[in-house]
N, C-alpha and C. Protein backbone atom coordinates (compact mmCIF):
# COMPACT_ATOMS: atom_id res chain seq x y z
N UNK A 1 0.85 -1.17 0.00
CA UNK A 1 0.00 0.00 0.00
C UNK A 1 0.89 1.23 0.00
N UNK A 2 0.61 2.27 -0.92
CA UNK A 2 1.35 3.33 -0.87
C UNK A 2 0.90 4.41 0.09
N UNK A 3 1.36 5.55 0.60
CA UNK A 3 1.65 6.18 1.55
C UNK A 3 -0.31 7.07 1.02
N UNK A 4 -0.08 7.42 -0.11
CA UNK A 4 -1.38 7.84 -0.56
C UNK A 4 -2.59 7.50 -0.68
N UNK A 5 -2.50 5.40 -0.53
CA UNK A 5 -3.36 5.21 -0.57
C UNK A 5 -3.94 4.84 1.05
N UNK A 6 -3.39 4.57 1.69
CA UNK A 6 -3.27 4.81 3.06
C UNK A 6 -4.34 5.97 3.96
N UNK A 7 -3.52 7.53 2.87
CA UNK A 7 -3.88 8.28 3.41
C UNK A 7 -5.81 8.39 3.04
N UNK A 8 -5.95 8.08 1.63
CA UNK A 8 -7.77 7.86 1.24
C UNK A 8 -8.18 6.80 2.10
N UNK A 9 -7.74 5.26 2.38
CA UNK A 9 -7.98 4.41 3.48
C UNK A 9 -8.73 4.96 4.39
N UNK A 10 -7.81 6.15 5.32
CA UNK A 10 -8.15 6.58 6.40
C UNK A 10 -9.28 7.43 6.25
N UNK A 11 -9.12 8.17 5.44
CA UNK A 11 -9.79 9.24 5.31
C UNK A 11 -11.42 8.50 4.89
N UNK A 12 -11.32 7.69 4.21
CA UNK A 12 -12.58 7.45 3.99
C UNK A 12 -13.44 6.74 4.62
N UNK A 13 -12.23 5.78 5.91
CA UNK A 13 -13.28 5.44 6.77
C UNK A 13 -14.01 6.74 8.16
N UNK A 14 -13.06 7.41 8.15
CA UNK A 14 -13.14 8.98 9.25
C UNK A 14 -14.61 9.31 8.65
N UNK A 15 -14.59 9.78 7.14
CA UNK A 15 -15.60 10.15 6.43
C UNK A 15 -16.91 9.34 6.62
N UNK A 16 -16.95 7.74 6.74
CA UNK A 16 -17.89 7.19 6.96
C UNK A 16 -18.52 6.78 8.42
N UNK A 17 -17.30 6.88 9.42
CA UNK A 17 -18.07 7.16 10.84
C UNK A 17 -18.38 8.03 11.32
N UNK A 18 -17.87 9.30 10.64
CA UNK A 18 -18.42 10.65 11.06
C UNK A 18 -17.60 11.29 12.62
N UNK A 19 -16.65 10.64 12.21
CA UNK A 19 -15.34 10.76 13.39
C UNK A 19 -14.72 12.52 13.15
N UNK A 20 -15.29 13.16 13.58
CA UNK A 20 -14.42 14.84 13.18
C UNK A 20 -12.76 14.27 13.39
N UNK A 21 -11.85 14.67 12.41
CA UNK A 21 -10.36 14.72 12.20
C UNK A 21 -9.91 15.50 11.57
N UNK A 22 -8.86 16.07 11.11
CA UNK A 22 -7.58 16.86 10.26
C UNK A 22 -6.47 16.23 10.08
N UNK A 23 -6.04 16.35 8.71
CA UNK A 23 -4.64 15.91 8.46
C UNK A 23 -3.42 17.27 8.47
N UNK A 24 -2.76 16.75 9.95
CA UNK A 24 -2.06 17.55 10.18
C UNK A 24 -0.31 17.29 9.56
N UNK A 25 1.11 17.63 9.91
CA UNK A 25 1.76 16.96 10.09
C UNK A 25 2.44 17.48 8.69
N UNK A 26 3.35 16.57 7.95
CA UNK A 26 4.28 16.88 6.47
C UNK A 26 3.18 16.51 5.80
N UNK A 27 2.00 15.58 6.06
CA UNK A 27 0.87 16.13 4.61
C UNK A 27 0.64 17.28 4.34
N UNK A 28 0.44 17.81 5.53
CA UNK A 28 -0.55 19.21 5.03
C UNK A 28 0.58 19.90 4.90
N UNK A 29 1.64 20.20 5.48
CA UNK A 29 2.78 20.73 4.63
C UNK A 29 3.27 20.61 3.17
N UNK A 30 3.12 19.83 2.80
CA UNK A 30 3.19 19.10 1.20
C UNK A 30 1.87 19.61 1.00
N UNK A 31 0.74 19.93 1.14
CA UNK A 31 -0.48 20.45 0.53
C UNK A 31 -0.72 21.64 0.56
N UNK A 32 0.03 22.33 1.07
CA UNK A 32 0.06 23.53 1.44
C UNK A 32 1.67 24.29 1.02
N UNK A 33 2.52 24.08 0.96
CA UNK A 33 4.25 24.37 0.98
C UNK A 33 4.98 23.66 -0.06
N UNK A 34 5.76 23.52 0.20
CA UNK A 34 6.83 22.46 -1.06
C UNK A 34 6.76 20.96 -0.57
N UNK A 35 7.02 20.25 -1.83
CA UNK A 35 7.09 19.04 -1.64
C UNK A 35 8.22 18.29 -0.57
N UNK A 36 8.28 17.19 -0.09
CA UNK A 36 9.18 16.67 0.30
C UNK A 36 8.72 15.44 1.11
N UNK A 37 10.00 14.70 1.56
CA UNK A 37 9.78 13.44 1.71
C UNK A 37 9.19 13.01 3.16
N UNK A 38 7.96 12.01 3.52
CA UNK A 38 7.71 11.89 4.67
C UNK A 38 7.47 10.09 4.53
N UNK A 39 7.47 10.14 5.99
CA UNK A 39 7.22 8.60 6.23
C UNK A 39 5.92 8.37 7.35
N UNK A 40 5.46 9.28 7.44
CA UNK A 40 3.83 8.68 8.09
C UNK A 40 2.45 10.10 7.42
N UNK A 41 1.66 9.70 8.27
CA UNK A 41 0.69 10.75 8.31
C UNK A 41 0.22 11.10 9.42
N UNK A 42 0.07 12.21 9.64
CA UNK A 42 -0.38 12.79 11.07
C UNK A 42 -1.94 13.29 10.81
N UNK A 43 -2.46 12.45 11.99
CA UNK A 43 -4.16 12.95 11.77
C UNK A 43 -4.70 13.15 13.51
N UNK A 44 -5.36 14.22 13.50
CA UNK A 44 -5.17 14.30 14.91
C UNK A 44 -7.12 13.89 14.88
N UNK A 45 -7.72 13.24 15.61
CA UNK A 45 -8.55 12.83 15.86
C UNK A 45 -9.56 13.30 17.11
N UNK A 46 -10.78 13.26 16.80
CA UNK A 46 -11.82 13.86 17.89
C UNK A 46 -12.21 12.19 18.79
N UNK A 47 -11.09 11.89 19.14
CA UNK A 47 -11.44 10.79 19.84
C UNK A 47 -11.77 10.29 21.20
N UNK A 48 -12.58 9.46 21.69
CA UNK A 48 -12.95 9.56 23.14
C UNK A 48 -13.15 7.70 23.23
N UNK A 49 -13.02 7.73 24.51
CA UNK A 49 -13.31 6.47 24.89
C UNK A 49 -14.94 5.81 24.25
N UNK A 50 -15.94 6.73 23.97
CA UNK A 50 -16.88 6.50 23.60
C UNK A 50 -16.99 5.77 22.31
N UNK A 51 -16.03 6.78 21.51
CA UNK A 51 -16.01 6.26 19.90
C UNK A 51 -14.64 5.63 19.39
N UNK A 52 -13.86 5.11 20.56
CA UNK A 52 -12.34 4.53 20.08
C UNK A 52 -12.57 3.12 19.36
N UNK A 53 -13.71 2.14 19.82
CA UNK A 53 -13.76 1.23 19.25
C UNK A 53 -14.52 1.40 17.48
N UNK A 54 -15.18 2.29 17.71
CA UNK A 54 -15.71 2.23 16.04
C UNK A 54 -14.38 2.68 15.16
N UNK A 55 -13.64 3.77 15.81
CA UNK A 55 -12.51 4.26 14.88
C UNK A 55 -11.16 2.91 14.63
N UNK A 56 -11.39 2.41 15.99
CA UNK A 56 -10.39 0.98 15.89
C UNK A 56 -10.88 -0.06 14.72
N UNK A 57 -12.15 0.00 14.80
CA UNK A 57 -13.09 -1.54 14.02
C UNK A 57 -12.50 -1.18 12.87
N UNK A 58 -12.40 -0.23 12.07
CA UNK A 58 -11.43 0.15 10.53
C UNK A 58 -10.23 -0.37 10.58
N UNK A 59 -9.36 -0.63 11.15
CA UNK A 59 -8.13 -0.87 10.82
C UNK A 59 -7.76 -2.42 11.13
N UNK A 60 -8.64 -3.57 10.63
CA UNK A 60 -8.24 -4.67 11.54
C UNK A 60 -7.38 -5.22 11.13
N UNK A 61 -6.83 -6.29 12.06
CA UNK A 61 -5.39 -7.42 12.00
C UNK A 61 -5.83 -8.61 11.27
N UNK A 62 -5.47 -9.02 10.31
CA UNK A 62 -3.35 -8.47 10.12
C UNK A 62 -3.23 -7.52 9.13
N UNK A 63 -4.25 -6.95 8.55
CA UNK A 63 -3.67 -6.31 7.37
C UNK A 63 -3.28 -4.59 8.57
N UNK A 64 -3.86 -4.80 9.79
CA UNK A 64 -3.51 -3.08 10.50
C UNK A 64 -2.63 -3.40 11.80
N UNK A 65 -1.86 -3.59 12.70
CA UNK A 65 -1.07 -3.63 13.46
C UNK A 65 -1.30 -2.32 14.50
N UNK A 66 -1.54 -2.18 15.35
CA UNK A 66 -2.16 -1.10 16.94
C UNK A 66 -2.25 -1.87 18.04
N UNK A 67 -2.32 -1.30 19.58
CA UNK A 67 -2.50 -2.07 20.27
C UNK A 67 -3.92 -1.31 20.56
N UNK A 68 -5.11 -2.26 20.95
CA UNK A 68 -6.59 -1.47 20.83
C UNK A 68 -6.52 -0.73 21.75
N UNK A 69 -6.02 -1.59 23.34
CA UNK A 69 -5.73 -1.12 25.00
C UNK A 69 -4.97 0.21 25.04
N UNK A 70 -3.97 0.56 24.25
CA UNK A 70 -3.56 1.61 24.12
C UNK A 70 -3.64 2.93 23.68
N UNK A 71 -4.69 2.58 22.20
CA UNK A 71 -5.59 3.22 21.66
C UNK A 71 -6.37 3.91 22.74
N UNK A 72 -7.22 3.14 23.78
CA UNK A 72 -8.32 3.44 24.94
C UNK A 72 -7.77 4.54 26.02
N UNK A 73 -6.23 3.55 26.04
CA UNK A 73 -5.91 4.78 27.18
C UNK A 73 -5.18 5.92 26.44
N UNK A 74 -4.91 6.10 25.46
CA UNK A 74 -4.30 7.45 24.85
C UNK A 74 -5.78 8.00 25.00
N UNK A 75 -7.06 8.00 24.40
CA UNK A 75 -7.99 8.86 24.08
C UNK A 75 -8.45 8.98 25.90
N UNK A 76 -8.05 8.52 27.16
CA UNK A 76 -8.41 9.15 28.62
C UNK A 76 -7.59 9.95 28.72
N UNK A 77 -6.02 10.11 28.27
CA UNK A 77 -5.18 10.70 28.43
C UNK A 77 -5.11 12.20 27.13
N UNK A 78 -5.45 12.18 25.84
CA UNK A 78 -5.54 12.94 24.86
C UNK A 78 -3.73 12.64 24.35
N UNK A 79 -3.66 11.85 24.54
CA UNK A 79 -2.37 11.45 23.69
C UNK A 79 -2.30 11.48 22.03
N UNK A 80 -1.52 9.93 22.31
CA UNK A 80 -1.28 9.83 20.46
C UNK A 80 -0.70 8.18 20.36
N UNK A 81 -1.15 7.40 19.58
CA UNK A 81 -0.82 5.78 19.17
C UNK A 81 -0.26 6.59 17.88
N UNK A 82 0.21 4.62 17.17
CA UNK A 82 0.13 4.79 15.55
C UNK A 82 0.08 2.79 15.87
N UNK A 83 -0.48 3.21 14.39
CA UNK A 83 -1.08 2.04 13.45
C UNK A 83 -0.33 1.98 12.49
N UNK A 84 0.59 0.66 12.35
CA UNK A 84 1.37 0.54 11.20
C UNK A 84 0.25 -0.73 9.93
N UNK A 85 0.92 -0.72 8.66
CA UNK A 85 0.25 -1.30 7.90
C UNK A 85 1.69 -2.00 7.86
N UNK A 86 1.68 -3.33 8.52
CA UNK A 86 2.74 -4.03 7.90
C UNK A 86 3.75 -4.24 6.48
N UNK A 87 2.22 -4.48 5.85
CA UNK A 87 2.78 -5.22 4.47
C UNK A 87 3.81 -4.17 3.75
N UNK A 88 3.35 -2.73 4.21
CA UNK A 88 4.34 -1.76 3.19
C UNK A 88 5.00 -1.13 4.05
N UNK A 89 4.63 -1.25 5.43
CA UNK A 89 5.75 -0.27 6.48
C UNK A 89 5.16 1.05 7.19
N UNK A 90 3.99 1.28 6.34
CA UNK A 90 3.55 2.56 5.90
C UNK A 90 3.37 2.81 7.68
N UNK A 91 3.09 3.74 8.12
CA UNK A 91 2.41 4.24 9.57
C UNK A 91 1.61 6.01 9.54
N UNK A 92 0.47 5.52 10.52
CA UNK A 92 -0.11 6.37 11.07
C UNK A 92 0.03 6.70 12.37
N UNK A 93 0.36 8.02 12.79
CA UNK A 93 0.44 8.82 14.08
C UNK A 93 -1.19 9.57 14.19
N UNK A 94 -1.88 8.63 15.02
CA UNK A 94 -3.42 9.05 15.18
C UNK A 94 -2.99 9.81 16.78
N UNK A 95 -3.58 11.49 16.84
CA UNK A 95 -3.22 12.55 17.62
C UNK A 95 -4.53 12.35 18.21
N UNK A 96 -4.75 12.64 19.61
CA UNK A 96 -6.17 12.52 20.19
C UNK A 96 -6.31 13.78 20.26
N UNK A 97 -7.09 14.46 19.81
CA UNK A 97 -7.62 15.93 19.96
C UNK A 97 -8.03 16.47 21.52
N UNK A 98 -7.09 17.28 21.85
CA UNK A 98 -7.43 17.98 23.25
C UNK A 98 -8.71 18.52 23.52
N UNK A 99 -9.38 18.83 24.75
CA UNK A 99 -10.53 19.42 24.32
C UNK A 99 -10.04 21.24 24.90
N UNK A 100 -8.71 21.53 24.10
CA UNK A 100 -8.52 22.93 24.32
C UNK A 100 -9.36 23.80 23.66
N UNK A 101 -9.38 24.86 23.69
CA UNK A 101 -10.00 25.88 22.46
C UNK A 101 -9.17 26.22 21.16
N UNK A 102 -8.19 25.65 21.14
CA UNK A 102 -7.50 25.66 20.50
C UNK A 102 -7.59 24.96 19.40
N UNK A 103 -7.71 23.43 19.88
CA UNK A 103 -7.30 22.44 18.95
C UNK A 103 -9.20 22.15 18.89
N UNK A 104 -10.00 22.76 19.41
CA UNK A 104 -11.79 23.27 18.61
C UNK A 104 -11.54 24.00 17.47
N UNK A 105 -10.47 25.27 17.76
CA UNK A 105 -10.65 26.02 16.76
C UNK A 105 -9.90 25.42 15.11
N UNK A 106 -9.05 24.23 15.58
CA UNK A 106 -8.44 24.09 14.35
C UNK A 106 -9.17 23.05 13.76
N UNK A 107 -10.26 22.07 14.27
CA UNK A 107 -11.25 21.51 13.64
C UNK A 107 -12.19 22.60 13.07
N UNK A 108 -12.34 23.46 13.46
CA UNK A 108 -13.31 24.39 12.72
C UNK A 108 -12.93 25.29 11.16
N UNK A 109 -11.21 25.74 11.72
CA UNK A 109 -10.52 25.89 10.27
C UNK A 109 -10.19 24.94 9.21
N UNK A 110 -10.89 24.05 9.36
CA UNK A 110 -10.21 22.68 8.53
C UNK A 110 -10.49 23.02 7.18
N UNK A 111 -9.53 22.82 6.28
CA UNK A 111 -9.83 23.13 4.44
C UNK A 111 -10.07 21.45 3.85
N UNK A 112 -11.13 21.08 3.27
CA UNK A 112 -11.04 20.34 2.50
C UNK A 112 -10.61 20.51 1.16
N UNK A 113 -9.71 19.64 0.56
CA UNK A 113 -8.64 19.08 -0.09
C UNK A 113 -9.07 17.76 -0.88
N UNK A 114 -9.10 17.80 -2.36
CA UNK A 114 -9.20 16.70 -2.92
C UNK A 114 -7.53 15.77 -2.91
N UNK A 115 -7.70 14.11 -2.46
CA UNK A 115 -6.47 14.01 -2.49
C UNK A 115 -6.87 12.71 -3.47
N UNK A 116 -7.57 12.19 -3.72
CA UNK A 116 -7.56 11.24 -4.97
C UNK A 116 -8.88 11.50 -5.69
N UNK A 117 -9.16 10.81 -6.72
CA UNK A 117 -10.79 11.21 -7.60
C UNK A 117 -11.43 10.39 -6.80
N UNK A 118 -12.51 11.87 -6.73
CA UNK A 118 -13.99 11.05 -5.65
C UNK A 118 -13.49 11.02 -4.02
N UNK A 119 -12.53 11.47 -3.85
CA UNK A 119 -12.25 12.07 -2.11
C UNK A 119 -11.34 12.99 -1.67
N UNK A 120 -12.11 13.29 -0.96
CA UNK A 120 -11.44 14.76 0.07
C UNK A 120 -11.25 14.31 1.23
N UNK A 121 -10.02 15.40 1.63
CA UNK A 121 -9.57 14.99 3.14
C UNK A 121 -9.88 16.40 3.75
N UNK A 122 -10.17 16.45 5.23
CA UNK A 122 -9.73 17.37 5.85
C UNK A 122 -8.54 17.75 6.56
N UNK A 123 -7.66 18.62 6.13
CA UNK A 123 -6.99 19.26 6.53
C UNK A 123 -6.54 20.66 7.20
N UNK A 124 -5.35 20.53 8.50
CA UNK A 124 -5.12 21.48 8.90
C UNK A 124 -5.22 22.99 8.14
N UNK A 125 -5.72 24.10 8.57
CA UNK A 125 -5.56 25.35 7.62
C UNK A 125 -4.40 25.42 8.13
N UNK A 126 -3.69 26.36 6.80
CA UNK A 126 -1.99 26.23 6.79
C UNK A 126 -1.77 27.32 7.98
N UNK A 127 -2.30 28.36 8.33
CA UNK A 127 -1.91 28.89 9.44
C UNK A 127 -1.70 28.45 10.33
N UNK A 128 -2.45 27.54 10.70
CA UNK A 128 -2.50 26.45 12.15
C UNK A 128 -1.75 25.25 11.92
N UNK A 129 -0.98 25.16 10.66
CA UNK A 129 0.25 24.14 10.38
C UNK A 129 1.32 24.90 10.83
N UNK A 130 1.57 26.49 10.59
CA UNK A 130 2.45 27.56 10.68
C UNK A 130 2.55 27.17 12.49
N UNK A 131 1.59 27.51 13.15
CA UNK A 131 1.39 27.76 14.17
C UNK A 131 1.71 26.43 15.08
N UNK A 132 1.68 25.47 14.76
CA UNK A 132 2.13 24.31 15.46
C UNK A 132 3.19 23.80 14.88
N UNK A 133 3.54 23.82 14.14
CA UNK A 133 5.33 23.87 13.57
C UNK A 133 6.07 24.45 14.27
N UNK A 134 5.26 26.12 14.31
CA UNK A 134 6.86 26.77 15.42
C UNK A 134 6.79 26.16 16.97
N UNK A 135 5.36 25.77 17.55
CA UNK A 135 5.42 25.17 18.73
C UNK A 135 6.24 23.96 18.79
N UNK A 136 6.50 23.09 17.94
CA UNK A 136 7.18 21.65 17.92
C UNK A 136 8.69 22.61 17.54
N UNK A 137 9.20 23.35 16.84
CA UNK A 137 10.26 23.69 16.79
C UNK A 137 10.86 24.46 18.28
N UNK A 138 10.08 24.83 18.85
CA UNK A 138 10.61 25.56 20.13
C UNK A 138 10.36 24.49 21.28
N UNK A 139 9.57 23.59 21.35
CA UNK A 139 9.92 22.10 21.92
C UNK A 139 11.06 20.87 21.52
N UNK A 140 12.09 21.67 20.78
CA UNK A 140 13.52 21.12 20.16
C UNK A 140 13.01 19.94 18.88
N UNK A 141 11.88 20.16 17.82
CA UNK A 141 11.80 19.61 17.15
C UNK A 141 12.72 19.50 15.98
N UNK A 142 13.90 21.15 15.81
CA UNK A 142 14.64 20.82 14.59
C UNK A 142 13.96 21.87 13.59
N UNK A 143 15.43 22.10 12.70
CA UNK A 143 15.11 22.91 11.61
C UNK A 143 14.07 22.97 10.37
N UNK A 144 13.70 21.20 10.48
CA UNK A 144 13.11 20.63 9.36
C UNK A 144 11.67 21.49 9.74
N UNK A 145 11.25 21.80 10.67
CA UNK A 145 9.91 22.51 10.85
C UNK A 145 9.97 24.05 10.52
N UNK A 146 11.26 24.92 10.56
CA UNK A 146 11.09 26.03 9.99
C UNK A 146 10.96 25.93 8.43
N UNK A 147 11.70 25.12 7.84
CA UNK A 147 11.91 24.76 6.94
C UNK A 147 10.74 24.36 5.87
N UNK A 148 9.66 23.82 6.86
CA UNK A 148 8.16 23.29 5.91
C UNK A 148 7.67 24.79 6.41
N UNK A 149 7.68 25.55 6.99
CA UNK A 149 6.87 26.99 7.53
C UNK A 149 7.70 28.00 6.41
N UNK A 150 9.07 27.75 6.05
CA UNK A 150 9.10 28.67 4.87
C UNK A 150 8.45 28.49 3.58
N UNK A 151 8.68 27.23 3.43
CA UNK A 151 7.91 26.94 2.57
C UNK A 151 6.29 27.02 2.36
N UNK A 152 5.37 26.71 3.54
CA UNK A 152 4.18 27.50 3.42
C UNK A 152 4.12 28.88 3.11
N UNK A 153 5.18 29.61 3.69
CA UNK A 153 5.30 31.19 3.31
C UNK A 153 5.68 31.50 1.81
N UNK A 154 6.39 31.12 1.19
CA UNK A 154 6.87 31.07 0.09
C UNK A 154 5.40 30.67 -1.01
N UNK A 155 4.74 29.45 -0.50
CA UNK A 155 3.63 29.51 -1.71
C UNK A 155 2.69 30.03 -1.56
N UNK A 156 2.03 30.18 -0.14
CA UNK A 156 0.68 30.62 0.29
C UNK A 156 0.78 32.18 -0.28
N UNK A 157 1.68 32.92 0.42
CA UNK A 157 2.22 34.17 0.43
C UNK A 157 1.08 34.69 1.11
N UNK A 158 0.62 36.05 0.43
CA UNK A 158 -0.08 37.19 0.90
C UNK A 158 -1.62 36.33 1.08
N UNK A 159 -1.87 34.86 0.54
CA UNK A 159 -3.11 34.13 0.97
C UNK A 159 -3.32 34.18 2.74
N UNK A 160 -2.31 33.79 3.26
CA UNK A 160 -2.34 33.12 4.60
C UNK A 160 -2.98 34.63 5.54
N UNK A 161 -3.67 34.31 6.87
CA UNK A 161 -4.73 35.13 7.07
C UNK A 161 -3.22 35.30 8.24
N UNK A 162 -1.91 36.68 8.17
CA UNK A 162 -0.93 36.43 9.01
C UNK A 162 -1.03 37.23 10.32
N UNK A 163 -2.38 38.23 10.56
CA UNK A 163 -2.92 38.57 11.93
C UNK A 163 -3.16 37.52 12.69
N UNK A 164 -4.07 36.19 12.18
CA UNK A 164 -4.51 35.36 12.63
C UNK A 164 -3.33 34.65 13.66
N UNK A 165 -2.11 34.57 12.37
CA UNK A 165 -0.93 33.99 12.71
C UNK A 165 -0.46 34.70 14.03
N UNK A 166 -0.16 35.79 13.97
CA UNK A 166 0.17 36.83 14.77
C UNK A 166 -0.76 36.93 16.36
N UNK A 167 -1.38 36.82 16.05
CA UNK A 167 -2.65 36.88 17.37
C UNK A 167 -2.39 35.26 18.45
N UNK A 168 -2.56 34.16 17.36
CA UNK A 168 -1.99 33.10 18.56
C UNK A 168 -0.77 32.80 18.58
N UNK A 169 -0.03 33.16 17.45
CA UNK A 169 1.64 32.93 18.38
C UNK A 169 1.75 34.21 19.66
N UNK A 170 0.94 35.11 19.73
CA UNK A 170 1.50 35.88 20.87
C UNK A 170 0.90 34.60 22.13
N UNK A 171 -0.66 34.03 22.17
CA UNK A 171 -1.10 33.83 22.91
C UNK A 171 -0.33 32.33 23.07
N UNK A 172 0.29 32.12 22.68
CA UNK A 172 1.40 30.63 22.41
C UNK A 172 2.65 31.04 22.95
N UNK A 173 2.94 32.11 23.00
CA UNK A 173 4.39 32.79 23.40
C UNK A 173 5.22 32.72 22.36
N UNK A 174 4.93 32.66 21.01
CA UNK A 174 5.74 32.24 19.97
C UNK A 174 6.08 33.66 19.03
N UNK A 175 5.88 34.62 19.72
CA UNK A 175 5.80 36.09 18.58
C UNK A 175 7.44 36.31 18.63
N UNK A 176 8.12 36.22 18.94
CA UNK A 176 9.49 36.38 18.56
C UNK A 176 10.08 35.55 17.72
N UNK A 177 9.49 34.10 17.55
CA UNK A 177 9.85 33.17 16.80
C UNK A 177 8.82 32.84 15.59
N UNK A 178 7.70 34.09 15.67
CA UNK A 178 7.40 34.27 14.37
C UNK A 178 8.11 35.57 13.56
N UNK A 179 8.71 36.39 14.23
CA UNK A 179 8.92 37.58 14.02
C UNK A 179 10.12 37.25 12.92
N UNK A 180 11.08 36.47 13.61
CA UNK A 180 12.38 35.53 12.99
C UNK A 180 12.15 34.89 11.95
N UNK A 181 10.86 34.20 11.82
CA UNK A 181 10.61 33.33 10.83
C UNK A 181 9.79 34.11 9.40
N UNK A 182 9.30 35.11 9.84
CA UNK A 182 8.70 36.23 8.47
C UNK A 182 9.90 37.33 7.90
N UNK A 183 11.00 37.43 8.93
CA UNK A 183 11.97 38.42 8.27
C UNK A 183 13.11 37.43 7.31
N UNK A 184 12.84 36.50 8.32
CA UNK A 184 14.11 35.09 7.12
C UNK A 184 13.20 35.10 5.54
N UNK A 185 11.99 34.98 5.87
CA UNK A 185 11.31 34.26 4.03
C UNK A 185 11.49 35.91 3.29
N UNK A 186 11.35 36.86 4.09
CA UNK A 186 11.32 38.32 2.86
C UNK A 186 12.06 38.20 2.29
């Protein structure tokens, strides 16, 4: 299974349980920024102990590899599992959605995105890819995250809504390390 088809897999079972999600992570960077190479998909999920088993019942063994028990206790905790697909290697990093206002508001910005004929995914809006990039970069994630944030800057350009940007990196503590990151792309 390729990394793409994986990603419609998921998406179309999300789509058919009616599971609210976003594809966060180097997809939506690649859908949003320049291309480049990744090895999973990041989908952060509206998940709860209530609905972990319907979102689990999609992925079964052997063709899906998860532990279910772990699955249960990441969504008490708002963690994060992954689900590998053996046969190709491929993996998913399923994110349990906080119930911050935050991570409400970025289910609400979600852009749908055609990613094969006959389906759409939801995805992160690129501001709120911007915006949690520099948070994982100032949690010692590495250059590779300024790096997909120039690149959103570089294609989006004058699209991206950058008050928006501006307004929660202050409330993130991140306005100096956006300040750095808009004078590098000019």
């Amino acid at each position: 299974m390729e990394q793409s088809d994986l990603l419609v897999f998921l998406c179309n079972h999300l789509e058919r349980t009616g599971i609210r999600y976003f594809i966060t992570g180097s997809q939506a960077t690649i859908a949003y920024g320049e291309p480049r190479f990744t090895n999973d998909i990041d989908v952060v999920v509206d998940l709860t102990v209530a609905n972990c088993d319907l979102f689990c019942d999609g992925f079964p063994q052997p063709d899906f590899y998860f532990n279910r028990e772990t699955a249960r206790q990441e969504c008490q905790r708002e963690g994060m599992f992954n689900i590998i697909h053996p046969d190709s290697g491929q993996k998913i990093d399923v994110v349990i959605a906080k119930q911050s206002s935050f991570d409400q508001l970025r289910f609400d910005r979600g852009i749908r995105i055609p990613i094969s004929d006959g389906c759409q995914a939801v995805f992160s809006s690129p501001e709120d890819i911007i915006l949690k990039k520099m948070e994982w970069h100032e949690m010692g994630g590495g250059e590779r995250h300024l790096r997909d944030i120039a690149g959103i800057l570089k294609i989006r350009g004058d699209s991206l809504d950058r008050d928006y940007i501006s307004d929660y990196a202050q409330k993130m503590g991140l306005s100096d390390l956006w300040k750095v990151v808009q004078d590098t792309v000019r």
